[in-house]
Protein backbone atom coordinates (compact mmCIF):
# COMPACT_ATOMS: atom_id res chain seq x y z
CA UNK A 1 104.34 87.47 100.74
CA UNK A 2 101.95 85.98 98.31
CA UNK A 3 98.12 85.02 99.22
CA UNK A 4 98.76 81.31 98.75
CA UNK A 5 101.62 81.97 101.87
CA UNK A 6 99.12 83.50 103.26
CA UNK A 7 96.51 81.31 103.21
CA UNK A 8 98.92 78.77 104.46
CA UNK A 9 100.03 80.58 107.47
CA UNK A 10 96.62 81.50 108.46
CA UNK A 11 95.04 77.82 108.23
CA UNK A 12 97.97 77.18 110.58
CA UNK A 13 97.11 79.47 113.03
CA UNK A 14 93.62 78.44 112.95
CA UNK A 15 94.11 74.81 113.03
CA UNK A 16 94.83 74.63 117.12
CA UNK A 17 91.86 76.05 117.95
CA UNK A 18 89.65 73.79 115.94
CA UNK A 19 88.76 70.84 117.90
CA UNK A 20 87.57 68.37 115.20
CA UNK A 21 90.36 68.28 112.93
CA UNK A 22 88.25 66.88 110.19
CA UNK A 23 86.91 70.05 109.34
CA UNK A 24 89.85 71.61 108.11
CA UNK A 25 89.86 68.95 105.34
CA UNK A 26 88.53 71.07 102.78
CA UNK A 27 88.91 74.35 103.90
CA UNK A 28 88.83 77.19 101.59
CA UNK A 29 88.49 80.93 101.34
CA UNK A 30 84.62 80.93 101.75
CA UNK A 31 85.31 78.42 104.86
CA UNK A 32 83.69 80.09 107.58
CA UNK A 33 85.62 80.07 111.24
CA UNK A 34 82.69 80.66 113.78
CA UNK A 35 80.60 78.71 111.99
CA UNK A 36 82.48 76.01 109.81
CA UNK A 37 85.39 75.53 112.05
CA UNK A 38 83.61 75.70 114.98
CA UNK A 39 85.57 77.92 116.56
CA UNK A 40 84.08 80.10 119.15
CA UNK A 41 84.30 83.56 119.70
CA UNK A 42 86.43 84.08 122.60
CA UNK A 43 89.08 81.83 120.77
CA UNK A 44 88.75 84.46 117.77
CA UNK A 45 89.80 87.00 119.43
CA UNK A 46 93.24 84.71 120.24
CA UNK A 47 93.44 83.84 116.32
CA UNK A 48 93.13 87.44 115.72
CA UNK A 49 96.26 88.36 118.37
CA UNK A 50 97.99 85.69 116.78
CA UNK A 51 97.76 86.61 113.09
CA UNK A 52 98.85 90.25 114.37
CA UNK A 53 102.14 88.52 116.20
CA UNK A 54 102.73 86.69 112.88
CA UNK A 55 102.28 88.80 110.49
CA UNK A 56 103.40 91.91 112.02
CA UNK A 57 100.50 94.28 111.77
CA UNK A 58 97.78 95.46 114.08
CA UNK A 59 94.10 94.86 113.28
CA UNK A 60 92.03 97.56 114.70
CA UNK A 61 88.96 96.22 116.43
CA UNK A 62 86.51 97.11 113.87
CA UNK A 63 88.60 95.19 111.17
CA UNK A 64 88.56 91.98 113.23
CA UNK A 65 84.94 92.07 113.63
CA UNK A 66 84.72 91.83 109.75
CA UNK A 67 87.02 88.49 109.68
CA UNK A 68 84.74 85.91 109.28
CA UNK A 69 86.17 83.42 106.86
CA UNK A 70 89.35 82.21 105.88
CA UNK A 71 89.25 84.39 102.49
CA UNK A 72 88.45 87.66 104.91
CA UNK A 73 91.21 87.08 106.66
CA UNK A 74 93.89 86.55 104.01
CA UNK A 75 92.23 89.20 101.83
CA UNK A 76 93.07 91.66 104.74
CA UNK A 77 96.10 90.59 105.88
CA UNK A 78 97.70 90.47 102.30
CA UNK A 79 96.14 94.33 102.10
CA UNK A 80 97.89 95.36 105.25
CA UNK A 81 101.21 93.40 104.67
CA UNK A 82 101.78 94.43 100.69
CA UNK A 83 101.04 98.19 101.90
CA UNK A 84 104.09 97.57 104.43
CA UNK A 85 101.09 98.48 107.50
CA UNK A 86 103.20 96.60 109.66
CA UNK A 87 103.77 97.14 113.93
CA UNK A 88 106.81 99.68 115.09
C-alpha cells in the first residue's frame, strides 16, 4: 500500500469527524487535525481506533499521542503496514 493510498484512506477516516467540511479543502500532510480540522480530542482517540480497524495494526498509546497531522499519521501507518506490523 503506497502513501498516496494512504493518505487517501486516512483523509477518509478523518473527514466524519470534521464538522465544517470546508476545511478539508486543502488538506495536506502538514494539515493539522486538533487544530486545522477542528477535531477534538476525544474524537481522536475514535480516528485513532479507526485507522487501527482499517489498516490492521495496533498503535500503542504513546504512538498516537505523536499523531498530530495528516503527514504523522500516514508517515506511521505506512511504517507499520510496509514492516507487515499488522494485528493477529
Amino acid at each position: 500500500m503506497d502513501k498516496e493510498q494512504i493518505f487517501n484512506d486516512v483523509v477518509n477516516i478523518i473527514k466524519d469527524y470534521v464538522k465544517d467540511k470546508t476545511k478539508l479543502e486543502n488538506v495536506g500532510m502538514e494539515t493539522s487535525i486538533l487544530d486545522d480540522l477542528k477535531v477534538n480530542s476525544a474524537r481522536l482517540v475514535d480516528i485513532i481506533i479507526q485507522f487501527e480497524d482499517t489498516f490492521d495494526i495496533e498503535i500503542e498509546d504513546d504512538d498516537a499521542d505523536n499523531i498530530r497531522t495528516i503527514g504523522d499519521a500516514v508517515n506511521y501507518i505506512a511504517g507499520r503496514v510496509d514492516a507487515g506490523q499488522g494485528v493477529g
